[in-house]
C-alpha atoms as a PDB file:
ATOM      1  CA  UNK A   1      52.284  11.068  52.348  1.00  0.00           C
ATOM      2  CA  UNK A   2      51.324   8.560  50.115  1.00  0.00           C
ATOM      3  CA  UNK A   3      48.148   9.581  47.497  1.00  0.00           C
ATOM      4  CA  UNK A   4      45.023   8.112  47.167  1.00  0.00           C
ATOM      5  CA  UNK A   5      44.636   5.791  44.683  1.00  0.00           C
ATOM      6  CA  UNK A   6      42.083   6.908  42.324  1.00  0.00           C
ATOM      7  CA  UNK A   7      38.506   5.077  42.036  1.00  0.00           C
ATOM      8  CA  UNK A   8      37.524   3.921  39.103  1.00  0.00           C
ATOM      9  CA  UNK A   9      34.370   5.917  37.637  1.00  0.00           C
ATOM     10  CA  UNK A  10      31.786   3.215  36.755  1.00  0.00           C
ATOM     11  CA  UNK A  11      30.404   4.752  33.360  1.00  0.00           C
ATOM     12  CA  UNK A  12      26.680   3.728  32.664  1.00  0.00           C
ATOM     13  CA  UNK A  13      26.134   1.201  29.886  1.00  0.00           C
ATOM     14  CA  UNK A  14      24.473   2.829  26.956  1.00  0.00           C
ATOM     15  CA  UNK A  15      21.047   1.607  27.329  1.00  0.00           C
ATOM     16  CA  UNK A  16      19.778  -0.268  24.201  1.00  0.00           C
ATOM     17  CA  UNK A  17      17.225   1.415  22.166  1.00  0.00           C
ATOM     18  CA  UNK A  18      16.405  -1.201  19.884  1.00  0.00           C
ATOM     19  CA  UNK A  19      15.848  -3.653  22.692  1.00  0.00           C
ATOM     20  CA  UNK A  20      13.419  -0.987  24.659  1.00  0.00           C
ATOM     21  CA  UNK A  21      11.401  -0.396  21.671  1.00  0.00           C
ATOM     22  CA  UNK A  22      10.681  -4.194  21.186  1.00  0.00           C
ATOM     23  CA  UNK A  23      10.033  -4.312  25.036  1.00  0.00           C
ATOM     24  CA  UNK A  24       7.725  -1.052  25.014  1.00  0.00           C
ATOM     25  CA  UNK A  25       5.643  -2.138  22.054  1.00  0.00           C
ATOM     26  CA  UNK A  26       5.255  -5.808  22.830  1.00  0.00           C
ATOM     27  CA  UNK A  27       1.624  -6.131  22.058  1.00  0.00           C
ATOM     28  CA  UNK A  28       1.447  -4.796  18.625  1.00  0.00           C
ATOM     29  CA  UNK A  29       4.318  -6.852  17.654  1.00  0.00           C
ATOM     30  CA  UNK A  30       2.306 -10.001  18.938  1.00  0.00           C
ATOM     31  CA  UNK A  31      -1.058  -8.177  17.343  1.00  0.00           C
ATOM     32  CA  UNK A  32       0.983  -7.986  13.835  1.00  0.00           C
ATOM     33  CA  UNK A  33       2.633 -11.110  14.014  1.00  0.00           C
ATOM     34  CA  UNK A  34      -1.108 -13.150  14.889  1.00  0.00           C
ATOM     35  CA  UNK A  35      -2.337 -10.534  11.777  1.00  0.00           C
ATOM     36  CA  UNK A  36       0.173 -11.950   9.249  1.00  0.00           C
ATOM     37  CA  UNK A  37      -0.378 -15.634  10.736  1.00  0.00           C
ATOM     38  CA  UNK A  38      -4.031 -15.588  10.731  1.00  0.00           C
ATOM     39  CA  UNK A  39      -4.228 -14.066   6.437  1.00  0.00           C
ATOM     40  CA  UNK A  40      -1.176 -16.436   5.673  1.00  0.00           C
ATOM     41  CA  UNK A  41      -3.090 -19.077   6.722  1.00  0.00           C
ATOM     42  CA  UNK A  42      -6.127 -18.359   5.308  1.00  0.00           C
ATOM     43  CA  UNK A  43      -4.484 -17.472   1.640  1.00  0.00           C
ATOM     44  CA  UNK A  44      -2.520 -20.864   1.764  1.00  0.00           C
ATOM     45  CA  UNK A  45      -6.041 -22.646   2.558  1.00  0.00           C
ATOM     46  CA  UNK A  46      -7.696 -20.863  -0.334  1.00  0.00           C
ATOM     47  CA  UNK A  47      -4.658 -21.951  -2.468  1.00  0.00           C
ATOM     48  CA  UNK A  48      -4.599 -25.733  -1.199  1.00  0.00           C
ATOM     49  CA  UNK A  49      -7.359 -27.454  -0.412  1.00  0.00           C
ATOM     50  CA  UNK A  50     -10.384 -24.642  -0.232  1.00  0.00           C
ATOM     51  CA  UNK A  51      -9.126 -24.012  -4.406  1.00  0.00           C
ATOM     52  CA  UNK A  52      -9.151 -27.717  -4.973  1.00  0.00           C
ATOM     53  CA  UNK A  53     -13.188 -27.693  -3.712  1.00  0.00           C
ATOM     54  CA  UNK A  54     -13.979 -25.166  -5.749  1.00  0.00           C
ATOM     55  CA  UNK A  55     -12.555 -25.898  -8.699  1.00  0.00           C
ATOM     56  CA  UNK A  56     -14.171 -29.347  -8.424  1.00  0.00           C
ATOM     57  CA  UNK A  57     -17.404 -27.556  -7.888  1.00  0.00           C
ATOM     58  CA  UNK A  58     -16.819 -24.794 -10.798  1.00  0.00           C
ATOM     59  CA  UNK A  59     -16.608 -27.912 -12.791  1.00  0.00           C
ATOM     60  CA  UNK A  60     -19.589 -29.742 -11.734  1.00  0.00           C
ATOM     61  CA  UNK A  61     -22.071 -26.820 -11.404  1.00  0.00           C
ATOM     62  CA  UNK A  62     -20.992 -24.056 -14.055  1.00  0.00           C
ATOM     63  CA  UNK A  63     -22.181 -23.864 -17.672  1.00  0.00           C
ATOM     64  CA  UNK A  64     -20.203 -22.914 -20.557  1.00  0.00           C
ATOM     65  CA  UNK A  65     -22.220 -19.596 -19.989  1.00  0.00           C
ATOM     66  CA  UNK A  66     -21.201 -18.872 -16.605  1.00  0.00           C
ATOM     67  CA  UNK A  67     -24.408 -19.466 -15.132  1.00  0.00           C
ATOM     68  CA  UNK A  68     -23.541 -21.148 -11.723  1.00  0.00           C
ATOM     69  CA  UNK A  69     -25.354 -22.499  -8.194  1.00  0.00           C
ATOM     70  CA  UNK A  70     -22.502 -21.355  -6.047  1.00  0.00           C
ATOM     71  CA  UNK A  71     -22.014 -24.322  -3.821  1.00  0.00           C
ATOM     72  CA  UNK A  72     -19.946 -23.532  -0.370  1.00  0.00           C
ATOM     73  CA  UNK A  73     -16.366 -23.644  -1.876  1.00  0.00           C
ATOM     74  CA  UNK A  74     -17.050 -21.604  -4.367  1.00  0.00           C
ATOM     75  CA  UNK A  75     -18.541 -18.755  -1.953  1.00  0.00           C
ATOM     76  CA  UNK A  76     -15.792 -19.402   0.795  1.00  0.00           C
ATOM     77  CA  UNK A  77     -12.890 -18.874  -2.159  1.00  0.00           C
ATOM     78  CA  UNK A  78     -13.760 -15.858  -3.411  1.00  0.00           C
ATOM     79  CA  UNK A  79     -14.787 -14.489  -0.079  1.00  0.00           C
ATOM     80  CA  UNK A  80     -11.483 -15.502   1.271  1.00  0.00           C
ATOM     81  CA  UNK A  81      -9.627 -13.576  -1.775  1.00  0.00           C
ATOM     82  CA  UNK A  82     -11.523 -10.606  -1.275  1.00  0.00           C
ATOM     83  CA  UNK A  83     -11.338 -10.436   2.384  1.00  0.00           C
ATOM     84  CA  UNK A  84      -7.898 -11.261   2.417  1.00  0.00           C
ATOM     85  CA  UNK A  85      -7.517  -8.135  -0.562  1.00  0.00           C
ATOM     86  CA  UNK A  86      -9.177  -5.734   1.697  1.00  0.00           C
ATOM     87  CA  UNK A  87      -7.220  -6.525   5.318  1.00  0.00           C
ATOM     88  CA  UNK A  88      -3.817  -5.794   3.278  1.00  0.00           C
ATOM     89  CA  UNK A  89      -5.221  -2.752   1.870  1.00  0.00           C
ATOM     90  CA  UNK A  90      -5.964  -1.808   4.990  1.00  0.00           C
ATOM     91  CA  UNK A  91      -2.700  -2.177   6.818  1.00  0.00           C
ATOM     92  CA  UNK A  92      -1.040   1.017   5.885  1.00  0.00           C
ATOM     93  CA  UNK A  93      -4.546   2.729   7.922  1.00  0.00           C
ATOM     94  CA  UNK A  94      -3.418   1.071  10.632  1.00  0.00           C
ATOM     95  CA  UNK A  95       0.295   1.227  10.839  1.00  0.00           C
ATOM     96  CA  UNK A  96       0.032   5.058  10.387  1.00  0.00           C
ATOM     97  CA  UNK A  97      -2.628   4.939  13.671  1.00  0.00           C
ATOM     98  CA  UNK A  98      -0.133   3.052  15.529  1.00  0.00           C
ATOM     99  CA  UNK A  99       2.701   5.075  14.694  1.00  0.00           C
ATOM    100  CA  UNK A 100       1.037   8.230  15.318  1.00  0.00           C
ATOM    101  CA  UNK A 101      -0.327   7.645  18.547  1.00  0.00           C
ATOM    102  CA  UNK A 102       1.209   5.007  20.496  1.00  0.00           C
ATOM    103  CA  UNK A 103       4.532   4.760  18.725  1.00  0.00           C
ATOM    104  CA  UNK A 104       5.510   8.353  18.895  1.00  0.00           C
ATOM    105  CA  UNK A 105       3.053  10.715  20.171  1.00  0.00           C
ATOM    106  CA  UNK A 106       2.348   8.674  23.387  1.00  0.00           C
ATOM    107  CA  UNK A 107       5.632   8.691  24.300  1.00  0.00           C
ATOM    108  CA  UNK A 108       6.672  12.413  23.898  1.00  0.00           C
ATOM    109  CA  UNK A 109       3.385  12.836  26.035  1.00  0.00           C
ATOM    110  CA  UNK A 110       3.877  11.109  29.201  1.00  0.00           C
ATOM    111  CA  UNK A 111       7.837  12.164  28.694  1.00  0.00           C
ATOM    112  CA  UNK A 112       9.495   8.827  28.651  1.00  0.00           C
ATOM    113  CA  UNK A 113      10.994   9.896  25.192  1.00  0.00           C
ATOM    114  CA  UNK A 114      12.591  13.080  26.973  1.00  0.00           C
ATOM    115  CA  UNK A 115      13.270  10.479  29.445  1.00  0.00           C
ATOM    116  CA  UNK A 116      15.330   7.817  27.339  1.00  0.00           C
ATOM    117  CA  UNK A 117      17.447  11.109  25.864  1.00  0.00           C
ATOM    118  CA  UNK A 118      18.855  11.641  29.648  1.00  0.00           C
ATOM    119  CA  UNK A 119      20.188   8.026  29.736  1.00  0.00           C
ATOM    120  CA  UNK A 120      22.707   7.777  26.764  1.00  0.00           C
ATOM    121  CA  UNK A 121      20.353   7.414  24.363  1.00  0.00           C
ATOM    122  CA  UNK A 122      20.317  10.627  21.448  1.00  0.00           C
ATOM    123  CA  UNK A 123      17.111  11.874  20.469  1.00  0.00           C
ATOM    124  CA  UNK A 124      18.347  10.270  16.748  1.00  0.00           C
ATOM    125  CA  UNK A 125      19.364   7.814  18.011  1.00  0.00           C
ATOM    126  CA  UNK A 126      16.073   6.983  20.054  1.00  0.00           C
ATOM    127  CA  UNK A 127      13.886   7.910  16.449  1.00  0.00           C
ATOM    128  CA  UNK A 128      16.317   5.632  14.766  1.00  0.00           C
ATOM    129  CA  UNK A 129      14.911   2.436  16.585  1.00  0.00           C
ATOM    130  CA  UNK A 130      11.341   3.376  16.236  1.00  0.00           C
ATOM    131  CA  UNK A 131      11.310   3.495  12.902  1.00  0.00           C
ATOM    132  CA  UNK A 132      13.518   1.080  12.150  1.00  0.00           C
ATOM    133  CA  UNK A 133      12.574  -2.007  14.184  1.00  0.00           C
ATOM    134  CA  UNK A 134       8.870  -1.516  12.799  1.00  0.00           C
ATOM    135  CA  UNK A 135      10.093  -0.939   9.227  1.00  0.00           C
ATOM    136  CA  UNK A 136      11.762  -4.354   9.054  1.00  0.00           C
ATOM    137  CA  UNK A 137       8.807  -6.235  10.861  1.00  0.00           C
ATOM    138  CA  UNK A 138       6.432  -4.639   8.946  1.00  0.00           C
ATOM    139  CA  UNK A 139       8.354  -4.840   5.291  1.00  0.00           C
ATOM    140  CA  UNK A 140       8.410  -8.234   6.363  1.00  0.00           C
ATOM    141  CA  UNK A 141       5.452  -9.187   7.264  1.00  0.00           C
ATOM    142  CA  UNK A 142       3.649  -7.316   4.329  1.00  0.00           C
ATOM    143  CA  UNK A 143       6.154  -9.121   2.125  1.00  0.00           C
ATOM    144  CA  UNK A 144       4.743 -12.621   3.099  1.00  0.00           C
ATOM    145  CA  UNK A 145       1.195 -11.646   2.418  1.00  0.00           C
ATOM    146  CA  UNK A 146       2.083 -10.299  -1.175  1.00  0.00           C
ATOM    147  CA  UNK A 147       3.483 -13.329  -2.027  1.00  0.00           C
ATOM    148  CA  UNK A 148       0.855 -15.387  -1.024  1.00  0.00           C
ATOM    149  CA  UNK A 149      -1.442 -13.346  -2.532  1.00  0.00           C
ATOM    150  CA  UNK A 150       0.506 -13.782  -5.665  1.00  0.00           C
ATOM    151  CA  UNK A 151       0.812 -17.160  -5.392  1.00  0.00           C
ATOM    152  CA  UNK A 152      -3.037 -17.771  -5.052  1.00  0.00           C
ATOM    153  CA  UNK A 153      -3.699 -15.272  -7.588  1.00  0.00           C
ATOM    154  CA  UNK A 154      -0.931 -16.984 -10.192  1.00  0.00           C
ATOM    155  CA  UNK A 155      -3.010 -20.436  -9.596  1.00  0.00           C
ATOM    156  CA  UNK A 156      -6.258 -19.141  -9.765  1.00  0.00           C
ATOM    157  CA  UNK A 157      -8.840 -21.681 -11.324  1.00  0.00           C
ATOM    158  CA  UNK A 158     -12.278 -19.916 -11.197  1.00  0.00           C
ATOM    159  CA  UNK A 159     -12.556 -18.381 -14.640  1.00  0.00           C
ATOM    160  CA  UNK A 160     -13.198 -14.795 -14.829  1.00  0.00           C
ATOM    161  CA  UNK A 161     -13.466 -14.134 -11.535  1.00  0.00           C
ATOM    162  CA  UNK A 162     -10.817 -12.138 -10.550  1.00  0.00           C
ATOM    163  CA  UNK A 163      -8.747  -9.431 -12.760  1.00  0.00           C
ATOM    164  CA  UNK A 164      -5.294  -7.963 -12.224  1.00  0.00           C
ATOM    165  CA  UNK A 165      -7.102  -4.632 -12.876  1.00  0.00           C
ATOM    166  CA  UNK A 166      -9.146  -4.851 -10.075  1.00  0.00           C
ATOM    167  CA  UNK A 167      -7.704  -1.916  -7.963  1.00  0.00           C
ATOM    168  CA  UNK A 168      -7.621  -4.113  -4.739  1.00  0.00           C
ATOM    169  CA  UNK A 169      -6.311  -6.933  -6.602  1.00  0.00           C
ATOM    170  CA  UNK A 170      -3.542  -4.625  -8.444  1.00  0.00           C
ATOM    171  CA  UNK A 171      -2.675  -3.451  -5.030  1.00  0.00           C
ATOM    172  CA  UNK A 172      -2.028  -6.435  -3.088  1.00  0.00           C
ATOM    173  CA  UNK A 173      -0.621  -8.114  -5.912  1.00  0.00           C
ATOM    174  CA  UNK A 174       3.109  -6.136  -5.939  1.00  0.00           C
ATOM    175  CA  UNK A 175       5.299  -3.931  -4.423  1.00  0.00           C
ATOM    176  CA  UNK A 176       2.965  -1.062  -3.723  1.00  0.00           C
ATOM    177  CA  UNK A 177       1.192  -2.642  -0.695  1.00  0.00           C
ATOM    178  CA  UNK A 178       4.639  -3.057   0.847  1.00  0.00           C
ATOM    179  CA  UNK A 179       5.966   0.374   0.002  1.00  0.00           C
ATOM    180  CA  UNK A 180       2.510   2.302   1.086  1.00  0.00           C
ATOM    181  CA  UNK A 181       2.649   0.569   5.082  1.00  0.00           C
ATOM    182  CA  UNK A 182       6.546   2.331   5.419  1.00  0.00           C
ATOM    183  CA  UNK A 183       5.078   5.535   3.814  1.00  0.00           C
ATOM    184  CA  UNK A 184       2.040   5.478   7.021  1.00  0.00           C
ATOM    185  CA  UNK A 185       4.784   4.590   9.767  1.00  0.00           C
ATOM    186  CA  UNK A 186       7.069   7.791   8.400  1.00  0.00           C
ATOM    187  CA  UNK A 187       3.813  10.486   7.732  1.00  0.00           C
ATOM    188  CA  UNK A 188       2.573   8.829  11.210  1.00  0.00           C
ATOM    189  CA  UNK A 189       6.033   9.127  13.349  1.00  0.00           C
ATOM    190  CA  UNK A 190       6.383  12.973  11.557  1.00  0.00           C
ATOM    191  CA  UNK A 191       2.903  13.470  12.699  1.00  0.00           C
ATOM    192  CA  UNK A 192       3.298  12.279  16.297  1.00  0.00           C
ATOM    193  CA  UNK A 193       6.230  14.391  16.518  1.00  0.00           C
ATOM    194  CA  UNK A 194       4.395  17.285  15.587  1.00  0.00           C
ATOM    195  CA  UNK A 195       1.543  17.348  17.749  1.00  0.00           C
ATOM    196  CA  UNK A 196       3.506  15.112  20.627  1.00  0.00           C
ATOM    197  CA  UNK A 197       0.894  13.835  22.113  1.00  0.00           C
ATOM    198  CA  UNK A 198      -1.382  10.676  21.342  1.00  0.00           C
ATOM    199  CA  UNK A 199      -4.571  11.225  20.097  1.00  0.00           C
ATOM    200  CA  UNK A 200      -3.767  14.360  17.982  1.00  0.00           C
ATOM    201  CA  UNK A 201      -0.430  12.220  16.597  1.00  0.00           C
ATOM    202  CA  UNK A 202      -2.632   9.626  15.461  1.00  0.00           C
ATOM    203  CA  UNK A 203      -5.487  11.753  13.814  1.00  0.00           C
ATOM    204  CA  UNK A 204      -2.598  13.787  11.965  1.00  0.00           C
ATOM    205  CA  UNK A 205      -1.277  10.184  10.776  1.00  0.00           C
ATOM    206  CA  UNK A 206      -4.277   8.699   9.775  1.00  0.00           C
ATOM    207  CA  UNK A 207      -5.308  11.695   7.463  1.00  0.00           C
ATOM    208  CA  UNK A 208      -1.690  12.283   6.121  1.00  0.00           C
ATOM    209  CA  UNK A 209      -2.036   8.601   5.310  1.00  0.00           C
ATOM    210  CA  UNK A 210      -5.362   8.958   3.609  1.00  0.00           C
ATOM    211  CA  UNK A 211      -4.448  12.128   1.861  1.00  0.00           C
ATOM    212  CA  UNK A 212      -0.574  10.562   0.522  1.00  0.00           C
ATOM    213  CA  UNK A 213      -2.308   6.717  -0.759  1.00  0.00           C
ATOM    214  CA  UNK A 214      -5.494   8.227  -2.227  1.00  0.00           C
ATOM    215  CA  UNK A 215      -3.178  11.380  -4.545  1.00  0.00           C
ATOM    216  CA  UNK A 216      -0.698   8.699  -4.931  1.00  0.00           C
ATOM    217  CA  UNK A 217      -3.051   6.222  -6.309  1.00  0.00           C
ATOM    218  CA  UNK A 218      -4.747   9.194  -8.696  1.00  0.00           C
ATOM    219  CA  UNK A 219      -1.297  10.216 -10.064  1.00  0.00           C
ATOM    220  CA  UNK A 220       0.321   6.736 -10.502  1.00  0.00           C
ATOM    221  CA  UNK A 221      -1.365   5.425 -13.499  1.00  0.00           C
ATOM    222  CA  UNK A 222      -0.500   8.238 -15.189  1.00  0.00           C
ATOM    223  CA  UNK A 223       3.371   7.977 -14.196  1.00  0.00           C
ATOM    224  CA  UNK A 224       3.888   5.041 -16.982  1.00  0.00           C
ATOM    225  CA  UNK A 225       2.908   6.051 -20.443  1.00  0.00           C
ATOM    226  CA  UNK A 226      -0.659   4.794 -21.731  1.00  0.00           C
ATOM    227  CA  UNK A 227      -1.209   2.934 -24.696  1.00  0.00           C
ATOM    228  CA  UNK A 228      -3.623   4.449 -27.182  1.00  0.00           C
ATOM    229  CA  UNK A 229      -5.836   2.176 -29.818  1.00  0.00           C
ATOM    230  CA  UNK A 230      -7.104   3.951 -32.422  1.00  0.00           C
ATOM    231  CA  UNK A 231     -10.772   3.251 -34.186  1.00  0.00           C
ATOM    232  CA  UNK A 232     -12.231   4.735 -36.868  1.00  0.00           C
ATOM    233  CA  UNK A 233     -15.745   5.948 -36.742  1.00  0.00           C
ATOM    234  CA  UNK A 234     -17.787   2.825 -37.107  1.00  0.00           C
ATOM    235  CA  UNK A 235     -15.478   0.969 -34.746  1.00  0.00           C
ATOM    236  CA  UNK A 236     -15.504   3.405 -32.596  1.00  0.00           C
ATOM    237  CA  UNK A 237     -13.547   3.072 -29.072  1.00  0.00           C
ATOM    238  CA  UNK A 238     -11.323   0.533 -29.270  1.00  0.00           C
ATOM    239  CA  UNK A 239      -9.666  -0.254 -25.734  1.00  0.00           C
ATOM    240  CA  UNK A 240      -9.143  -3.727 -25.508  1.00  0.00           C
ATOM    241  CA  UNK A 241     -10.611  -5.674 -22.627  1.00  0.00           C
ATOM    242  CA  UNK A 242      -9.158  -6.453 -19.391  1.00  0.00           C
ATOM    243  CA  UNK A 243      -7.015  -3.405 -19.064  1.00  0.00           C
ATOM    244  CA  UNK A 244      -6.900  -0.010 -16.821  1.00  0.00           C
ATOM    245  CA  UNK A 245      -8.330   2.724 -19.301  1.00  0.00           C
ATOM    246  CA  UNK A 246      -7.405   6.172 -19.157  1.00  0.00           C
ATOM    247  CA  UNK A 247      -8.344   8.842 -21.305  1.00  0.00           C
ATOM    248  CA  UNK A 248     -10.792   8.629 -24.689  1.00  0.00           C
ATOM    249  CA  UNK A 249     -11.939  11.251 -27.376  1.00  0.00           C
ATOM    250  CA  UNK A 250     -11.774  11.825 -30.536  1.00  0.00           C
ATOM    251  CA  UNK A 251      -9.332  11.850 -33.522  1.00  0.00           C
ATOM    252  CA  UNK A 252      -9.454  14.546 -36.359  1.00  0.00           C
ATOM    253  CA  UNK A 253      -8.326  14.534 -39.691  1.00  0.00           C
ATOM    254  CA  UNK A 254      -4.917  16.561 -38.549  1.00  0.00           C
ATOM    255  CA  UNK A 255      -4.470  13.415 -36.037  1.00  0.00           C
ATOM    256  CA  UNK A 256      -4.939  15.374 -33.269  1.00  0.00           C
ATOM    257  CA  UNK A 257      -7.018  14.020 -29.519  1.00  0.00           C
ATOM    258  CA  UNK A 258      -9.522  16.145 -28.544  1.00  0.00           C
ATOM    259  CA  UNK A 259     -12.708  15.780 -26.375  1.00  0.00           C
ATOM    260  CA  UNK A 260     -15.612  14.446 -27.960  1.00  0.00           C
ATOM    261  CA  UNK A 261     -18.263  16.505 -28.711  1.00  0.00           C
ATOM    262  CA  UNK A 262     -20.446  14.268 -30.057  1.00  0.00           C
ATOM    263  CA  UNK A 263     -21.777  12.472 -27.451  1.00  0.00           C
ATOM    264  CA  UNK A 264     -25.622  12.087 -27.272  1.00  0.00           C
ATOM    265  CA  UNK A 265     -25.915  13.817 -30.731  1.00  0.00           C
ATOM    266  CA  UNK A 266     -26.765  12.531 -34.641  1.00  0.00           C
ATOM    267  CA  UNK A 267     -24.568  11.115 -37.371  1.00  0.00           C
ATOM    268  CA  UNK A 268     -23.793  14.395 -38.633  1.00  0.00           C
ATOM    269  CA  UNK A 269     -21.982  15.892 -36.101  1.00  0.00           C
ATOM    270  CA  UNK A 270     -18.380  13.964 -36.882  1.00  0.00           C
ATOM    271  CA  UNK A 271     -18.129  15.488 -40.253  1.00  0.00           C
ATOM    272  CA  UNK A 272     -19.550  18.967 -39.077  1.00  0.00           C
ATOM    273  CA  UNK A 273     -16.188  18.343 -36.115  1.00  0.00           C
ATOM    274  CA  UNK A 274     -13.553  16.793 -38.450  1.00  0.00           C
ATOM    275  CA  UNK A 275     -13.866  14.001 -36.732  1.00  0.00           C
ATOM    276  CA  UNK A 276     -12.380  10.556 -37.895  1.00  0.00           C
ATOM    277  CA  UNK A 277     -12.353   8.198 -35.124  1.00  0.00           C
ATOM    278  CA  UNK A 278     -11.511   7.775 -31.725  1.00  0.00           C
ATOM    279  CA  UNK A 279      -8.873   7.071 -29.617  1.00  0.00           C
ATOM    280  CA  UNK A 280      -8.819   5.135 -25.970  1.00  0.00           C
ATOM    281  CA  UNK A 281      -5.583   4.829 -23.353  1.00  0.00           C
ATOM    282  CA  UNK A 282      -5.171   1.983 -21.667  1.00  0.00           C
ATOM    283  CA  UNK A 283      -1.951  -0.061 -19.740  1.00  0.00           C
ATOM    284  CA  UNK A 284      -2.096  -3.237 -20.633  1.00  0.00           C
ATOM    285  CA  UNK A 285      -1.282  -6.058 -17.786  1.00  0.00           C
ATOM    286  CA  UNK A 286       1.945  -6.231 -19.570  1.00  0.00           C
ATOM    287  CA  UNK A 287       2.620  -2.693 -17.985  1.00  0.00           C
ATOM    288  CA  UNK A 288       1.932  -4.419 -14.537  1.00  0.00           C
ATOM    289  CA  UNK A 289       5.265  -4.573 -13.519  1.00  0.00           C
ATOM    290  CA  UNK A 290       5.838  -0.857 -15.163  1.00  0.00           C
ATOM    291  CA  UNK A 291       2.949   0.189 -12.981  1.00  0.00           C
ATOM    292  CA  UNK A 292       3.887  -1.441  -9.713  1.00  0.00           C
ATOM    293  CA  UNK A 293       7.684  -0.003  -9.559  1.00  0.00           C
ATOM    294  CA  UNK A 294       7.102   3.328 -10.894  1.00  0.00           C
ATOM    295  CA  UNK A 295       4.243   4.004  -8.278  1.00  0.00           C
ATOM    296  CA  UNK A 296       6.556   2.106  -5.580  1.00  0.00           C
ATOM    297  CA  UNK A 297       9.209   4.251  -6.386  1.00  0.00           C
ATOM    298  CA  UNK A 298       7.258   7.280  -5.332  1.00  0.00           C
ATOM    299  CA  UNK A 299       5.994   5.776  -2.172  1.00  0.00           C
ATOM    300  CA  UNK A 300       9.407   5.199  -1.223  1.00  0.00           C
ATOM    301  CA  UNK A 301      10.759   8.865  -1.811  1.00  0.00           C
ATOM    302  CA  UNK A 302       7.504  10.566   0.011  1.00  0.00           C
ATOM    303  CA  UNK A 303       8.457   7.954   2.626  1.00  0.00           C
ATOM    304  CA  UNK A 304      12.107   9.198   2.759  1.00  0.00           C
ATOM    305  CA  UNK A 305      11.348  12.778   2.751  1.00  0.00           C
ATOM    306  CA  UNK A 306       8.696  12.448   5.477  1.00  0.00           C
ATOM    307  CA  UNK A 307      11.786  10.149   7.862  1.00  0.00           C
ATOM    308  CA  UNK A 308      14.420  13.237   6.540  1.00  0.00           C
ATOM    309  CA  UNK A 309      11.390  15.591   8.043  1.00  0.00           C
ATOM    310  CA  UNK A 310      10.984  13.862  11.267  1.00  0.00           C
ATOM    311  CA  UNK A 311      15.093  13.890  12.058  1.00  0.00           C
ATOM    312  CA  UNK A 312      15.558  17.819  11.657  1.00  0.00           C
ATOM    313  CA  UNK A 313      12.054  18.692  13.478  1.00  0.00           C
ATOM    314  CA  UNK A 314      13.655  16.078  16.386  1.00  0.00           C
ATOM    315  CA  UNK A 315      17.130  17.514  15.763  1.00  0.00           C
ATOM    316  CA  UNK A 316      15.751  21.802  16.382  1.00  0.00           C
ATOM    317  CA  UNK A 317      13.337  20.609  19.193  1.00  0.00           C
ATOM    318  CA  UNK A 318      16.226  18.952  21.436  1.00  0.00           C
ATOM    319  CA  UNK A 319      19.629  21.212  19.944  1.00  0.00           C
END
């Protein structure tokens, strides 16, 4: 009796999450990639020719004193600046919505998620492409526009117009506005996986977003020590300009910063307060740098902990 010869067992191939993810979400990678085209553009035309008209015109039409007819150019530049400013600003809003609803929660609520975990792909595994993919498209798409940005900004030619104080400015200028889009797509996937489902994922994102960039932007000036200028009482505050100012008050005798408590009141009130002069913090835009990495820093670990958050709520949901 001779035996059987044994079939071979075809074994499925693993399916590829990476590849799915790009296939699934399609449209928002053509929506961010026309995004990033259309501001690129527009930032390299303010920096070529659309800066060349309006220096030409800041030239012919502005006095020494600043007093100016605004011709075209001039109102198309700055408009294109600011606009430009305000769309990066607003890209972390937006990733978190995305990743909220249609990245995560949408998924876990019409069960293709629970779906792609029965065909050789982990639940960690399957998380591990969705955040991943986006995080390099996004870091580098957000990375173009800040160095446009930077690059207009570093040849800008309409005096006092701009500032690198300006908080929009400040923002799209460095690393922060490519840190704070990674921090939305980790608060937003954690927040998709909590509710799993859409529209309550992508509420939970966009507030956890709101709520992480607005305390992150109150805490980070005061991450990088402030500079302090001291005047005495008929200088009074001395803060130099074009800086971020902090705190002010007043300076005693003993050297010591306290609140002022002679604001609104007469001459004699110093003396009756021990009061000598006054003191103003301030980072000056040497501290940009200082400013930018510290606060990026901090992005990055809130970013981390909300991904480490994410993997163990997956990892006791599906165990």
């Amino acid at each position: 009796m001779t035996a059987l010869a044994a079939t071979p067992t075809a074994h499925p191939r693993p399916a590829r999450a990476g590849r799915a993810v790009l296939r699934l979400h399609r449209p928002a990678l053509i929506s961010w990639g026309a995004f990033v085209a259309v501001v690129s553009a527009a930032l390299l035309w303010a920096y070529g020719p659309l800066g060349d008209a309006a220096h030409s015109a800041w030239e012919r039409e502005c006095t020494t004193d600043d007093v100016c007819d605004w011709s075209d150019a001039l109102t198309g530049y700055d408009l294109v600046h600011s606009v430009s400013e305000a769309l990066i600003h607003f890209v972390p809003v937006v990733v978190a919505l995305w990743a909220g609803g249609l990245l995560i929660g949408r998924e876990l609520e019409r069960g293709t998620a629970q779906l792609a975990w029965t065909q050789s792909v982990s639940p960690a595994r399957w998380l591990a492409a969705k955040l991943s993919l986006p995080a390099v498209v996004i870091t580098a798409g957000s990375t173009l526009l800040v160095l446009l940005h930077r690059l207009l900004f570093d040849a800008h030619r309409i005096k006092d117009s701009w500032s690198w104080n300006d908080s929009e400015t400040f923002y799209a200028n460095g690393t922060i506005a490519i840190a704070f889009p990674l921090l939305a797509l980790a608060v937003g996937a954690l927040s998709g996986l909590i509710a799993g489902r859409a529209v309550p994922g992508l509420i939970g994102g966009f507030l956890a977003t709101a709520s992480a960039t607005t305390l992150i932007g109150l805490a980070g000036p005061h991450l990088v020590p402030w500079k302090t200028s001291v005047g005495d009482l008929k200088e009074g505050y001395a803060a130099p300009a074009d800086v971020i100012y902090g705190g002010e008050g007043a300076v005693t005798s003993t050297g010591a910063h306290i609140a002022d408590p002679c604001v609104g009141t007469g001459k004699a009130c110093p003396a009756a307060h021990d009061i000598v002069g006054y003191y103003s913090e301030y980072h000056p835009s040497s501290q940009f740098w200082s400013l930018q990495l510290t606060q990026t820093a901090l992005i990055l670990a809130v970013a981390a902990l909300a991904t480490a958050a994410a993997f163990t709520l997956l990892r006791r949901r599906t165990s």
